[in-house]
Every structure is written in structure tokens, then in C-alpha cells.
N, C-alpha and C. Protein backbone atom coordinates (compact mmCIF):
# COMPACT_ATOMS: atom_id res chain seq x y z
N UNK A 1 160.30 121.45 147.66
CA UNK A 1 159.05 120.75 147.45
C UNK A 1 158.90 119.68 148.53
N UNK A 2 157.60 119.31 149.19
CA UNK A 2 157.34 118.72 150.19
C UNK A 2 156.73 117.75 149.57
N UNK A 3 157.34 116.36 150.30
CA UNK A 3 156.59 114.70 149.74
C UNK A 3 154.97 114.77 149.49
N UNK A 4 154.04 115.76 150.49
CA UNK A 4 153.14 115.74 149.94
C UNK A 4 152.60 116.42 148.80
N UNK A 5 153.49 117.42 148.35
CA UNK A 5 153.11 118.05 146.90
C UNK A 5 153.54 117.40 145.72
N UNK A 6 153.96 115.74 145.82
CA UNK A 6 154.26 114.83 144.75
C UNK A 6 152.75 114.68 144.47
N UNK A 7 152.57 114.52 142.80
CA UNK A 7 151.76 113.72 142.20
C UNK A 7 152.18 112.05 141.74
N UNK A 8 151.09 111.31 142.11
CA UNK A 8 151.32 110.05 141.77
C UNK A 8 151.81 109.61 140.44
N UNK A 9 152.91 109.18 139.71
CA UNK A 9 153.36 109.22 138.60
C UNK A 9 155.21 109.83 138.46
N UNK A 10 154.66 110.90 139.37
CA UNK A 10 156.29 111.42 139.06
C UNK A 10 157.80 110.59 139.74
N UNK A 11 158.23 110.82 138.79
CA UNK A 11 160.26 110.23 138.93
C UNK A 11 160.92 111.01 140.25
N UNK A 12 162.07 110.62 141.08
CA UNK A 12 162.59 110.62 141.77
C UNK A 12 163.96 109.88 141.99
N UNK A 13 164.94 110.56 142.35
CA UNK A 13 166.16 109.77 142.26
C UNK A 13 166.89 109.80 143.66
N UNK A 14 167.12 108.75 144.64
CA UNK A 14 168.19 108.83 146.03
C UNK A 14 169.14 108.06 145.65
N UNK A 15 170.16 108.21 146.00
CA UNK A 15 171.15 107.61 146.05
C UNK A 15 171.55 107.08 145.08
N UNK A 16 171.23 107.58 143.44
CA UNK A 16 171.95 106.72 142.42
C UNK A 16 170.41 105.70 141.71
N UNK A 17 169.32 105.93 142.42
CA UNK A 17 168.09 104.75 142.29
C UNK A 17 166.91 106.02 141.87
N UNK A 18 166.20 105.06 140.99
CA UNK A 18 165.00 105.75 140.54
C UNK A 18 164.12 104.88 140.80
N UNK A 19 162.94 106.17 141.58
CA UNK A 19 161.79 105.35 142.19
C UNK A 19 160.95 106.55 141.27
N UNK A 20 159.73 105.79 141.42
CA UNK A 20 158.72 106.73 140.82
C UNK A 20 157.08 106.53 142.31
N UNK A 21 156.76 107.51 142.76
CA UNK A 21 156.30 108.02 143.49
C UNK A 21 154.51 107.30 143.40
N UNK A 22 153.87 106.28 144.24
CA UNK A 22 152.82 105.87 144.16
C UNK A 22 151.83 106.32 145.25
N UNK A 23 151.73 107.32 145.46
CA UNK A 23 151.08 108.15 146.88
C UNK A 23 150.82 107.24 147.94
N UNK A 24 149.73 107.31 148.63
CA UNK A 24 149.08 106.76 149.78
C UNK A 24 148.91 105.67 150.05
N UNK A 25 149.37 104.54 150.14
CA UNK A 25 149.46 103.04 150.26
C UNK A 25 149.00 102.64 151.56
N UNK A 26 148.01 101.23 151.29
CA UNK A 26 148.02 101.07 152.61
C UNK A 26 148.94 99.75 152.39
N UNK A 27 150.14 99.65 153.23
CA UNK A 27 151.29 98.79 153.44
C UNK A 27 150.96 97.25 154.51
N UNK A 28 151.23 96.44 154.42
CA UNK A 28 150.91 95.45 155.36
C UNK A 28 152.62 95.26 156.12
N UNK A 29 152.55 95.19 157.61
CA UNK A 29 153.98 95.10 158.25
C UNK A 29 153.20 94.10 159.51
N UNK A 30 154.42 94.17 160.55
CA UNK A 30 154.81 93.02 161.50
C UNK A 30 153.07 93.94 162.27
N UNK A 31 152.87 94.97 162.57
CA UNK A 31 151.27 95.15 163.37
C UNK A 31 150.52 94.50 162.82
N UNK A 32 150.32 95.01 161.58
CA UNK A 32 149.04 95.18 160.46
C UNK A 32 149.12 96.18 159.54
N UNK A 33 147.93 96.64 158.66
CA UNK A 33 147.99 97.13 157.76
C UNK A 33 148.03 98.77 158.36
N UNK A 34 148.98 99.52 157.81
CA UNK A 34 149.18 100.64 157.99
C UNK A 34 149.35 101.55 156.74
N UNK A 35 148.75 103.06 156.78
CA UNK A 35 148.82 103.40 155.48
C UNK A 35 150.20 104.28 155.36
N UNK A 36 151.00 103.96 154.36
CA UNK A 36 152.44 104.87 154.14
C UNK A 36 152.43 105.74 152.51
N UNK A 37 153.46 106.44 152.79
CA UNK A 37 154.26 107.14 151.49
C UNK A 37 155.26 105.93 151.14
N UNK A 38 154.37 105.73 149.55
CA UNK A 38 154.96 104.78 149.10
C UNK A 38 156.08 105.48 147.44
N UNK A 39 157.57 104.85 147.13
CA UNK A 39 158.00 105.01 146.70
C UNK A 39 158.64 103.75 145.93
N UNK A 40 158.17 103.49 144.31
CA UNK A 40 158.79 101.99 143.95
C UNK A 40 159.82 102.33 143.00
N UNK A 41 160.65 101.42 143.05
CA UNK A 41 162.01 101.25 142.60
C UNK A 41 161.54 100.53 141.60
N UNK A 42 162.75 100.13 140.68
CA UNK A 42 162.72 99.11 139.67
C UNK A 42 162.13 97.60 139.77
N UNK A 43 162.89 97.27 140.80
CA UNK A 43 162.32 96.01 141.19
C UNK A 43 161.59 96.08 142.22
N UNK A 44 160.77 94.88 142.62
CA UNK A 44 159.56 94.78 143.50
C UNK A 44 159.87 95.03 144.76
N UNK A 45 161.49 94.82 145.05
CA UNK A 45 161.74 95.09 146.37
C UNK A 45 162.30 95.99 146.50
N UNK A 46 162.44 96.60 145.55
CA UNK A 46 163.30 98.16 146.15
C UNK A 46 161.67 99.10 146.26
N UNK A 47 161.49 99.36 147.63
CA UNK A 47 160.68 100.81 147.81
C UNK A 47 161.03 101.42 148.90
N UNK A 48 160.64 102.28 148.76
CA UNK A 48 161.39 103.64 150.22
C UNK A 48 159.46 104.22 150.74
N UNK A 49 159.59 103.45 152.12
CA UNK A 49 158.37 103.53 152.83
C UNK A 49 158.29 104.98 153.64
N UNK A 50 157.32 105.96 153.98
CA UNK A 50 157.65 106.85 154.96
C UNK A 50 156.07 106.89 155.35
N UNK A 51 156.37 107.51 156.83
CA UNK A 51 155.39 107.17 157.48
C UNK A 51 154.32 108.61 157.44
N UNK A 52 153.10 108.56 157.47
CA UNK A 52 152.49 109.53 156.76
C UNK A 52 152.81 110.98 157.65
N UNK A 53 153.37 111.13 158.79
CA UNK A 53 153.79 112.35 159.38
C UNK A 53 154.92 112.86 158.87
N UNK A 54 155.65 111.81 157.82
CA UNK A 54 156.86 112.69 157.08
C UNK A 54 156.68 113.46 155.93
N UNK A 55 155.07 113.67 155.69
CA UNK A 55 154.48 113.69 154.26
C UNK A 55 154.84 115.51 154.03
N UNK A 56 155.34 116.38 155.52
CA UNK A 56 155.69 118.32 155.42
C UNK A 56 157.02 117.95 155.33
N UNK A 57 157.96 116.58 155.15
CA UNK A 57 159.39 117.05 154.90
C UNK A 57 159.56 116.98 153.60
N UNK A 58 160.69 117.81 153.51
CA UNK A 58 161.07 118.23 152.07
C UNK A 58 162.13 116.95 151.29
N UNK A 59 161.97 117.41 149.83
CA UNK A 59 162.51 116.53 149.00
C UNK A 59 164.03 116.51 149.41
N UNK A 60 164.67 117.58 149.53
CA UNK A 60 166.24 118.04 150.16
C UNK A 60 166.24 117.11 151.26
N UNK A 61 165.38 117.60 152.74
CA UNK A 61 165.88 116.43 153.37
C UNK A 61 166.42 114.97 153.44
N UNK A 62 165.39 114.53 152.65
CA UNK A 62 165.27 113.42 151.54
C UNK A 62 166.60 113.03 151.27
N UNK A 63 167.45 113.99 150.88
CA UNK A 63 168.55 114.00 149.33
C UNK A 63 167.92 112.94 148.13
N UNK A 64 166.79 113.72 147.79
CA UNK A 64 166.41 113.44 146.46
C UNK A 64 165.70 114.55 145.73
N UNK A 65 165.75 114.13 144.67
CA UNK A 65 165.61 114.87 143.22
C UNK A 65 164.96 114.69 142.60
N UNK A 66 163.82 115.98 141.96
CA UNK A 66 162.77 115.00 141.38
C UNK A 66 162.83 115.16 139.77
N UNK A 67 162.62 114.22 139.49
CA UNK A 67 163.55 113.99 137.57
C UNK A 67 161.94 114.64 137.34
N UNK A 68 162.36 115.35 136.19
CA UNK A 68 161.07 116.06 135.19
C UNK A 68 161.26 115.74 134.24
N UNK A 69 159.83 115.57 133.67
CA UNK A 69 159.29 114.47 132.54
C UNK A 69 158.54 115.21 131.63
């Protein structure tokens, strides 16, 4: 399954951490506002950013797993 065939809502697990998957974000960084693949963790600072050309790699690449609900 490819990051872009996530629906907004669904669970995900890397490394021991569960993020749950918030699609298309537009992110603010050191340029400006840029839009990413956004992924939030438990707390406010855990998220796993990717940049929208990573949106055809796969969940495997990843090494993550997507928890079903």
C-alpha cells in the first residue's frame, strides 16, 4: 500500500510509535509554508513529515504497518 492510498483517520505503527495519518498539511518550516504528508504521534511533537513526492512510496519502505480498526 502506497502513502497516498491512506485515508485520513487511519493507525500506523514505525518503530514501536503509533501515529495516525492526517493527509495533506500545509506545514510551516525555516522557507515558509509548504504542503507535506502529515503523520501525528501521541504527543504534539512526535510527527513524521514527508514531502509530497514520497506520497508513490510504499508503506514497507516506510517499515510501517498499518493497524486495522
Amino acid at each position: 500500500m502506497k502513502l497516498s492510498d491512506l485515508k485520513p483517520g487511519q493507525f500506523v505503527t514505525q518503530s514501536g510509535k503509533k501515529y495516525q495519518y492526517k493527509g495533506v498539511n500545509k506545514v510551516r518550516g525555516v522557507i515558509g509554508v509548504t504542503q507535506k504528508i502529515v503523520f501525528q504521534g501521541d504527543k504534539p511533537e512526535d510527527k513524521l513529515l514527508y514531502p509530497l513526492t514520497d506520497a508513490t512510496r510504499t508503506l514497507q519502505n516506510e517499515k510501517m504497518i498499518l493497524i486495522q480498526s
